[in-house]
Protein backbone atom coordinates (compact mmCIF):
# COMPACT_ATOMS: atom_id res chain seq x y z
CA UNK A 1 0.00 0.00 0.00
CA UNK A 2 1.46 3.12 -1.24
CA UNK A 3 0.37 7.21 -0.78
CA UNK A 4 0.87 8.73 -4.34
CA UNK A 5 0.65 12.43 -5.18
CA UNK A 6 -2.37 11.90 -8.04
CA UNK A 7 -4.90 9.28 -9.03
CA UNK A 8 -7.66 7.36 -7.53
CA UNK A 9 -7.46 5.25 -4.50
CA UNK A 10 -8.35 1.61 -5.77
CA UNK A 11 -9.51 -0.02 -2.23
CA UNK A 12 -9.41 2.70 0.13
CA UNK A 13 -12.57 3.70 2.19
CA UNK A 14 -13.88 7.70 1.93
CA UNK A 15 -13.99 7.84 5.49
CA UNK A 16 -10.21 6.58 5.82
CA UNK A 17 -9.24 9.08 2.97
CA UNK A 18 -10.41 12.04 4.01
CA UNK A 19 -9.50 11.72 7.56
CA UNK A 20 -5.68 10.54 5.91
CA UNK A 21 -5.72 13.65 3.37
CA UNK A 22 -3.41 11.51 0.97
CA UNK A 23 -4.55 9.36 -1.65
CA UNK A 24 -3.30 5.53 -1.65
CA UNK A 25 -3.01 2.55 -4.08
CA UNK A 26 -3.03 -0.47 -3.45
CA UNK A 27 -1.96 -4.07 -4.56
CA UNK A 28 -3.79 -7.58 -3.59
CA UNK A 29 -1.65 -10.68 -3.51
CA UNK A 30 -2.95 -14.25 -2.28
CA UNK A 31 0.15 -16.32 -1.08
CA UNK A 32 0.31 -18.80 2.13
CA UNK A 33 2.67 -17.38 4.99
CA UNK A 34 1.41 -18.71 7.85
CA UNK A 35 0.80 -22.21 8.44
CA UNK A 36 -0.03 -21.76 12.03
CA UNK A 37 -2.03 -20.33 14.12
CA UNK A 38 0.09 -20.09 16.76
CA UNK A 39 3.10 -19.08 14.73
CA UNK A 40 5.38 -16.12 16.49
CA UNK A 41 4.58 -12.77 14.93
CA UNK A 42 8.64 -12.34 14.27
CA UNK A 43 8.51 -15.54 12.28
CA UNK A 44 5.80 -14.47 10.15
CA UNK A 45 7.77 -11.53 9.35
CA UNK A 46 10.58 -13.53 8.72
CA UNK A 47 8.35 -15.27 6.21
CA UNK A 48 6.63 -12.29 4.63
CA UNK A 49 9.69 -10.37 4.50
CA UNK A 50 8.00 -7.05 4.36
CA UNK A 51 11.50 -4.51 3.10
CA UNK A 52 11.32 -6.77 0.10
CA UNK A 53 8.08 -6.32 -1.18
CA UNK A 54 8.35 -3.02 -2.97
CA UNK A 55 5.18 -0.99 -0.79
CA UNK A 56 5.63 0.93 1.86
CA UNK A 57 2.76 -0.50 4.13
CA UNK A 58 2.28 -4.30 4.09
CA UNK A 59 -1.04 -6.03 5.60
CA UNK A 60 -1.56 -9.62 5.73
CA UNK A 61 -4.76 -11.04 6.12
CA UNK A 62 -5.29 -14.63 7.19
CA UNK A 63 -8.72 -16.20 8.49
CA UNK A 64 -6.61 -18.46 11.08
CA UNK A 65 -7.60 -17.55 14.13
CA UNK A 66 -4.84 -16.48 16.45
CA UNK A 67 -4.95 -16.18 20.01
CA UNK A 68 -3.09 -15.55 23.29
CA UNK A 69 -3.79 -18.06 25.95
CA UNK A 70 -7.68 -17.40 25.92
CA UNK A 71 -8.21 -14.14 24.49
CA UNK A 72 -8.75 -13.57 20.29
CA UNK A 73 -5.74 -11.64 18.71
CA UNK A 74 -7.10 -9.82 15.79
CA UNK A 75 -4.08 -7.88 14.86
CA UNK A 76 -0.35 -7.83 15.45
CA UNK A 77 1.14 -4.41 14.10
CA UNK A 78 5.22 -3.83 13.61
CA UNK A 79 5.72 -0.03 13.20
CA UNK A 80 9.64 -0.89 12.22
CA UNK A 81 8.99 -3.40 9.86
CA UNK A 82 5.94 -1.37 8.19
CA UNK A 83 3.63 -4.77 8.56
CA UNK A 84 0.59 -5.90 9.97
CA UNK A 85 -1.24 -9.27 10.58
CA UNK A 86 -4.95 -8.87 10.64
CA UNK A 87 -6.65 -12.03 11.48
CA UNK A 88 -10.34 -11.80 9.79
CA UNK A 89 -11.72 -14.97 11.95
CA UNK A 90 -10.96 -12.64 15.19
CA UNK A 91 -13.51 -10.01 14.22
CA UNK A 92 -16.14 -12.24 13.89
CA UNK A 93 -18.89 -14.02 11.07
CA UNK A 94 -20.39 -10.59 10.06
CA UNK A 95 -20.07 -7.12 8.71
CA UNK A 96 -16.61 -8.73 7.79
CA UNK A 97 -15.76 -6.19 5.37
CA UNK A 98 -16.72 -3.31 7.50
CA UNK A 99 -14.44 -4.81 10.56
CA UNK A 100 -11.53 -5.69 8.76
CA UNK A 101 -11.54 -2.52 7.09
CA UNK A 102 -12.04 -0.52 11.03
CA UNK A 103 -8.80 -2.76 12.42
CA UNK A 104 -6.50 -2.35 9.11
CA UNK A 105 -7.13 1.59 9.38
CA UNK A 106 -6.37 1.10 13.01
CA UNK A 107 -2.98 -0.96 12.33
CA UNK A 108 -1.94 1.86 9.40
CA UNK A 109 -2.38 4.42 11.67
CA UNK A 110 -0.36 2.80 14.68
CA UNK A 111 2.55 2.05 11.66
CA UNK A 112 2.35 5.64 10.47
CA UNK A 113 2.59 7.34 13.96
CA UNK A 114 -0.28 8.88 13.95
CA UNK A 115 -3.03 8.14 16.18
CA UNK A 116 -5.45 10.91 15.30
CA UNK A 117 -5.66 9.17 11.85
CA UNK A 118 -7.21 6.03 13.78
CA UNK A 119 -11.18 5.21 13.44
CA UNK A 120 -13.10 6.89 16.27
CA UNK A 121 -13.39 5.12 19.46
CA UNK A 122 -10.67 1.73 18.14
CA UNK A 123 -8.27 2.52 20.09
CA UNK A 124 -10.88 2.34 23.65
CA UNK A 125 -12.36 -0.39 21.41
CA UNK A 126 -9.22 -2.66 20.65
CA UNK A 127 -7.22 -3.15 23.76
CA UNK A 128 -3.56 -3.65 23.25
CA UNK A 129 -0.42 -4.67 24.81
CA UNK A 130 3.00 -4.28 23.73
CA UNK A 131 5.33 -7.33 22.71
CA UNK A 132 8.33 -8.05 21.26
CA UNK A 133 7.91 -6.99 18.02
CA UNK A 134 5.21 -4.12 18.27
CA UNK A 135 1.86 -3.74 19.69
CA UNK A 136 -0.76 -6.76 19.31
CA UNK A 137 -4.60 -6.20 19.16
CA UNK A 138 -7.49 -7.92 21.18
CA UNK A 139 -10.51 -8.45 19.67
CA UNK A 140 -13.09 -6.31 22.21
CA UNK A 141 -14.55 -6.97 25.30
CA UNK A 142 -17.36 -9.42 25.41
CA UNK A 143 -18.74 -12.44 23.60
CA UNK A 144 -15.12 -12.35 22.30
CA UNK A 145 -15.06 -16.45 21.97
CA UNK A 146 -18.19 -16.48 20.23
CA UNK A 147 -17.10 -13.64 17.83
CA UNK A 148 -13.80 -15.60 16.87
CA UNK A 149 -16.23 -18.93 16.77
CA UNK A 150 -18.32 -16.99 14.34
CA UNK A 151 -15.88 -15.81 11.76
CA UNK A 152 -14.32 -20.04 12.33
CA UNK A 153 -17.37 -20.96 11.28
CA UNK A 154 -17.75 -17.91 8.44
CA UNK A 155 -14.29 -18.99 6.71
CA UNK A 156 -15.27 -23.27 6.70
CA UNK A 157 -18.67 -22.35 4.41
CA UNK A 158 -20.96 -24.36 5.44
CA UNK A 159 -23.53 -23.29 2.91
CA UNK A 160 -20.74 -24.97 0.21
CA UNK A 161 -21.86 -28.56 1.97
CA UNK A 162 -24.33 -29.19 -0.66
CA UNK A 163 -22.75 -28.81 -3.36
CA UNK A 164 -19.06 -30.36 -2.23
CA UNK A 165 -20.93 -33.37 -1.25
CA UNK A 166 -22.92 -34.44 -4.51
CA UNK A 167 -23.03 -38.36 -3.57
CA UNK A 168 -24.61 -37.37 -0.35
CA UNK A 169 -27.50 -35.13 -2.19
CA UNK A 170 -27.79 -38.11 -4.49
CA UNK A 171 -28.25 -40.73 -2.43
CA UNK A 172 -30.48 -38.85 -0.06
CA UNK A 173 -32.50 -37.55 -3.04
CA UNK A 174 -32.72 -41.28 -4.17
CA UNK A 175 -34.05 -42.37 -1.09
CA UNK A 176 -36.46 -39.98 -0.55
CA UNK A 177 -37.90 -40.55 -3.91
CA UNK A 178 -38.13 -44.17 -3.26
CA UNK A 179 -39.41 -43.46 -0.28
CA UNK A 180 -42.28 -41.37 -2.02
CA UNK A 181 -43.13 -44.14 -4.21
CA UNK A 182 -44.52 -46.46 -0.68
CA UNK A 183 -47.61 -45.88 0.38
CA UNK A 184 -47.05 -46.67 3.85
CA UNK A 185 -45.68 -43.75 3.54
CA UNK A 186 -48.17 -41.24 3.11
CA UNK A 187 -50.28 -42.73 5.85
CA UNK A 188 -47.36 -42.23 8.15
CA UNK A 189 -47.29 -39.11 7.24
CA UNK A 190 -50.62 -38.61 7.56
CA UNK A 191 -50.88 -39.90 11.25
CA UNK A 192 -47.45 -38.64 12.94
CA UNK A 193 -48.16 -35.21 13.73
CA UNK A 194 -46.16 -32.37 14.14
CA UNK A 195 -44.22 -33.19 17.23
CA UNK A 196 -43.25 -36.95 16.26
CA UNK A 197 -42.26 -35.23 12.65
CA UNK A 198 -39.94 -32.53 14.01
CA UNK A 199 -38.40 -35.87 16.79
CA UNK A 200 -37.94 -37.54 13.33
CA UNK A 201 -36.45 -34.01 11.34
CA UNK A 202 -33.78 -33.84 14.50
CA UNK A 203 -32.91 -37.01 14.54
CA UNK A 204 -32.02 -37.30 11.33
CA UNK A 205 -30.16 -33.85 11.31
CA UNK A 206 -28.19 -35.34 14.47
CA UNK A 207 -27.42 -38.84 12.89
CA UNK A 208 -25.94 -37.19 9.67
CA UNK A 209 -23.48 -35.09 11.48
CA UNK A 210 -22.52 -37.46 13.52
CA UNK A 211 -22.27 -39.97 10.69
CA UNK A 212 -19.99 -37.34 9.29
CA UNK A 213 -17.61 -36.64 12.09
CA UNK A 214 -17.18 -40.26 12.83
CA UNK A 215 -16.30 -42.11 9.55
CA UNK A 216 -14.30 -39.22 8.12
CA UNK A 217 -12.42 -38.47 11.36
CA UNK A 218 -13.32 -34.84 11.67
CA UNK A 219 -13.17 -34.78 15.35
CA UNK A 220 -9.67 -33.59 16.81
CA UNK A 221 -8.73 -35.61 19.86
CA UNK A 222 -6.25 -33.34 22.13
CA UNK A 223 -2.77 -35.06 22.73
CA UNK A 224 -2.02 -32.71 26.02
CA UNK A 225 -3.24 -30.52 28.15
CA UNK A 226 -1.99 -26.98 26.42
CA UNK A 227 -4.22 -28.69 23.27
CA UNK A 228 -7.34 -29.40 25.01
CA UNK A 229 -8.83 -25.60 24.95
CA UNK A 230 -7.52 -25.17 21.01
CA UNK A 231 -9.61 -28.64 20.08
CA UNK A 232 -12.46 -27.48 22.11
CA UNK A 233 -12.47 -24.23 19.83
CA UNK A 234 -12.09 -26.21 16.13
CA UNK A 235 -14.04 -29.63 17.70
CA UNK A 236 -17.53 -26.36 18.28
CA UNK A 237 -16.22 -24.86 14.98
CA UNK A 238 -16.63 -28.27 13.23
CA UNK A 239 -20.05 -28.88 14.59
CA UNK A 240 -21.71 -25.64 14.13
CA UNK A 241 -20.30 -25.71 10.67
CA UNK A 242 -22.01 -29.08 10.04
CA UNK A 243 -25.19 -28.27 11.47
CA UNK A 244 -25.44 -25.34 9.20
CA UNK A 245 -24.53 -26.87 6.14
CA UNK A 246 -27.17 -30.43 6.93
CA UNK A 247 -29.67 -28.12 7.76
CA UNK A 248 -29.32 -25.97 4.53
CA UNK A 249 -28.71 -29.81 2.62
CA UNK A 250 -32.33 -30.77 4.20
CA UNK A 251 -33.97 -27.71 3.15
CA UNK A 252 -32.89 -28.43 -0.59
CA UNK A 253 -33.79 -31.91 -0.49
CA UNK A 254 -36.97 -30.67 0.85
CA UNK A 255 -37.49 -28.45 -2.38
CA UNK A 256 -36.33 -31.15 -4.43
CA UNK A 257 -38.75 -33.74 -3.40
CA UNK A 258 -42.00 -31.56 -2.72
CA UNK A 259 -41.27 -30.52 -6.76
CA UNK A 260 -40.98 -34.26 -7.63
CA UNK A 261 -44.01 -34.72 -5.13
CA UNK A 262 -46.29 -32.58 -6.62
CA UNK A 263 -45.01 -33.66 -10.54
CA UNK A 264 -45.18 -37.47 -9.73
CA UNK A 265 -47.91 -38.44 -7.15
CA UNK A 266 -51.33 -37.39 -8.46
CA UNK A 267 -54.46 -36.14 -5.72
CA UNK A 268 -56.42 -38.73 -6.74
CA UNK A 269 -54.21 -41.42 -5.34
CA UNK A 270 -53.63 -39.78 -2.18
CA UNK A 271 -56.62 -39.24 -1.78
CA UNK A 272 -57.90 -42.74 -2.43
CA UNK A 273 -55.28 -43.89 0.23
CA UNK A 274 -55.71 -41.65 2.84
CA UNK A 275 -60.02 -41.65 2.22
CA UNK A 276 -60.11 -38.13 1.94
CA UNK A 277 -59.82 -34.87 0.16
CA UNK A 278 -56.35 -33.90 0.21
CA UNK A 279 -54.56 -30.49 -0.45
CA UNK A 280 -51.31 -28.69 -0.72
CA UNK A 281 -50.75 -28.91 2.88
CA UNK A 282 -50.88 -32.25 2.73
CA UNK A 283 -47.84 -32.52 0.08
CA UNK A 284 -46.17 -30.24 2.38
CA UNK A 285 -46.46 -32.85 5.16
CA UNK A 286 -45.79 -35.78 2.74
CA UNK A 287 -42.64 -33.91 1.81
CA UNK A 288 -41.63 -32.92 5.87
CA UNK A 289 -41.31 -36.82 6.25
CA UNK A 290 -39.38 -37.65 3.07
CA UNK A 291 -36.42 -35.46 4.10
CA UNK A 292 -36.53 -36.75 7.22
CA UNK A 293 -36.21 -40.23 5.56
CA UNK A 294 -33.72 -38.76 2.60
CA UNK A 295 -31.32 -37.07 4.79
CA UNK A 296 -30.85 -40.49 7.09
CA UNK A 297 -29.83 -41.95 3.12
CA UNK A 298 -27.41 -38.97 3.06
CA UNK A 299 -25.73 -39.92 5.84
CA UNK A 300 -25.45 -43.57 4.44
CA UNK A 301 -24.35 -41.97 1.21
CA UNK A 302 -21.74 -40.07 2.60
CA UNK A 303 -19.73 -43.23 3.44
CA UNK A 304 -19.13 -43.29 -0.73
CA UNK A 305 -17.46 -40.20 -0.23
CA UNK A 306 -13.82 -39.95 0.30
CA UNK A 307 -12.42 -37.91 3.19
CA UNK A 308 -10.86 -35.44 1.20
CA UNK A 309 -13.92 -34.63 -0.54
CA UNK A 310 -15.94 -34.11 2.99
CA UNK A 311 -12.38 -32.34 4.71
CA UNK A 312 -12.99 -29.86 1.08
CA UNK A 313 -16.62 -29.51 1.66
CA UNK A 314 -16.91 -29.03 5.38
CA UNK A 315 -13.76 -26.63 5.70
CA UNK A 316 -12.03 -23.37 4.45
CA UNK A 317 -8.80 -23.74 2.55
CA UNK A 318 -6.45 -22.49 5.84
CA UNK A 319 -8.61 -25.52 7.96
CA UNK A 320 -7.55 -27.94 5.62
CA UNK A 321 -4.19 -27.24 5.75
CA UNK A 322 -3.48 -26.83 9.00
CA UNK A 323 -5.42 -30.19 9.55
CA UNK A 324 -3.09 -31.56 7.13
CA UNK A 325 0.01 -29.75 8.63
CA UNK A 326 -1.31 -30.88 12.11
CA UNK A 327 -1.33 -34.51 10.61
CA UNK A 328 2.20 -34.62 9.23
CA UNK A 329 3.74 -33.23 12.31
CA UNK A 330 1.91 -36.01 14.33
CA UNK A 331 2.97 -38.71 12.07
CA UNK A 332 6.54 -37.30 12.06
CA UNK A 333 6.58 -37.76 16.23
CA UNK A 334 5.16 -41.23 15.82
């Protein structure tokens, strides 16, 4: 990131540029330099090498979480070496853009020197300390572990478990629309009632994840003490991020077979099972049932899959890595 004397600023917010008075370009690179979470901020300079890369501000952006003991680092700023880490997970699952934007104004100001150039109210905001290498950034006071288990859960996408896992939406969808074709079925359907449906919608929500965690090993099992609170922290990451993603891969399947519902199973025959006049609500509850069922194929389905494919699907790129990294170094000490 560079001030220049003319121009437009290509990513630079109005509010930042008129309180800055200078105009600034900037350059986007994507390149891995930090493998670790826990990785010493000197190291990562080490790595980055900031005097060589031809700005005069760098900011690097990962959506590791990094923390101090207990407490969310979002930032870790080096006025000498011109550099700063930002950690997006650290400021949480939403207005992402907006956040990250408020801390890397904070960290450019703190490089430059000059802390009237800093977002109103950060700097009460942001508590700091000083460490070997510069100043590091807290994310602020309260909820904090819930903020950083947000923007976890924000970098795995769990909305991309549909789509990653396409044996697991066929098999479910294939056993659902078996399932539709049974007229036993229907009358179930017909007779449960709302609370023995949404026993039957959990349950099969529950047995999918858990189908998922166990037969593809998703579960991190801590190897000491110091590792315990890190896998509790990626073990509630992992979990929420599955819930969200079955629970967006049950509402699909849910539009999927109502369509095929209401295409392939004419009144008339429900009807003539059920001995009366049927409606839309009834599809509805026809359809309530058949995810149920279809999503309990899912899970059976997802056994076809091969880990990588569910690691790829159920976790951001940096997850998968360090899972991977994680791996090697254990099978190294073995």
């Amino acid at each position: 990131m560079r001030p220049t004397s003319g121009g437009r600023p290509t990513a630079t917010t109005t509010s930042f540029r008129d309180r800055l008075e200078r105009w600034w370009t900037t350059c986007v690179r994507s390149k891995q330099y930090l493998s670790d979470k826990q990785a010493d901020f000197a190291d990562v300079i080490d790595a980055v090498d900031p005097s060589s890369q031809g700005a005069d501000i760098i900011v690097y952006l990962t959506d590791l979480p990094r923390r101090e003991d207990t407490l969310p680092v979002v930032a870790d700023v080096s006025a000498d070496h011109l550099f700063a880490l930002i950690s997006v997970a650290g400021v949480g699952g939403v207005h992402i853009e907006r956040r990250v934007r408020t801390v890397t104004e904070l960290a450019i100001a703190r490089i430059l020197g000059e802390p009237e150039l800093m977002p109103p109210g950060t700097a009460r905001r942001f508590p700091c300390v000083q460490i070997e290498d510069g100043i590091r950034y807290f994310a602020p006071s309260g909820l904090r572990r819930l903020r950083l288990l947000s923007g976890m859960v924000r970098a795995n996408r769990p909305w991309r478990l549909v789509t990653g896992l396409s044996k697991v939406l066929v098999g479910a969808f294939a056993t659902g629309a078996i399932a539709l074709a049974t007229n036993t079925i229907w009358l179930f359907a017909d007779t449960m009632g709302p609370w023995r449906m949404s026993a039957a919608t959990i349950l099969s929500i529950v047995a999918m994840i858990l189908w998922l965690i166990l037969d593809h090993e998703l579960w991190e099992r801590p190897k000491s003490p110091e590792e315990r609170d890190r896998s509790v922290l990626y073990n509630t990451a992992t979990v929420v991020t599955l819930v969200i993603g079955v629970i967006v891969l049950h509402v699909a399947l849910f539009g999927l077979l109502l369509f095929t519902a209401c295409l392939t199973l004419p009144p008339e025959l429900l009807s003539r099972i059920l001995g009366r006049g049927v409606n839309f609500s009834d599809y509805l509850t026809l359809t309530w049932l058949l995810a149920s069922i279809a999503t309990i194929g899912g899970a059976l389905g997802s056994g076809l899959e091969d880990d990588a494919a569910v690691k790829e699907a159920a976790y951001g790129v940096r997850q998968r890595q360090r899972i991977e990294e994680t791996r090697r170094r254990s099978n190294e000490a073995g």
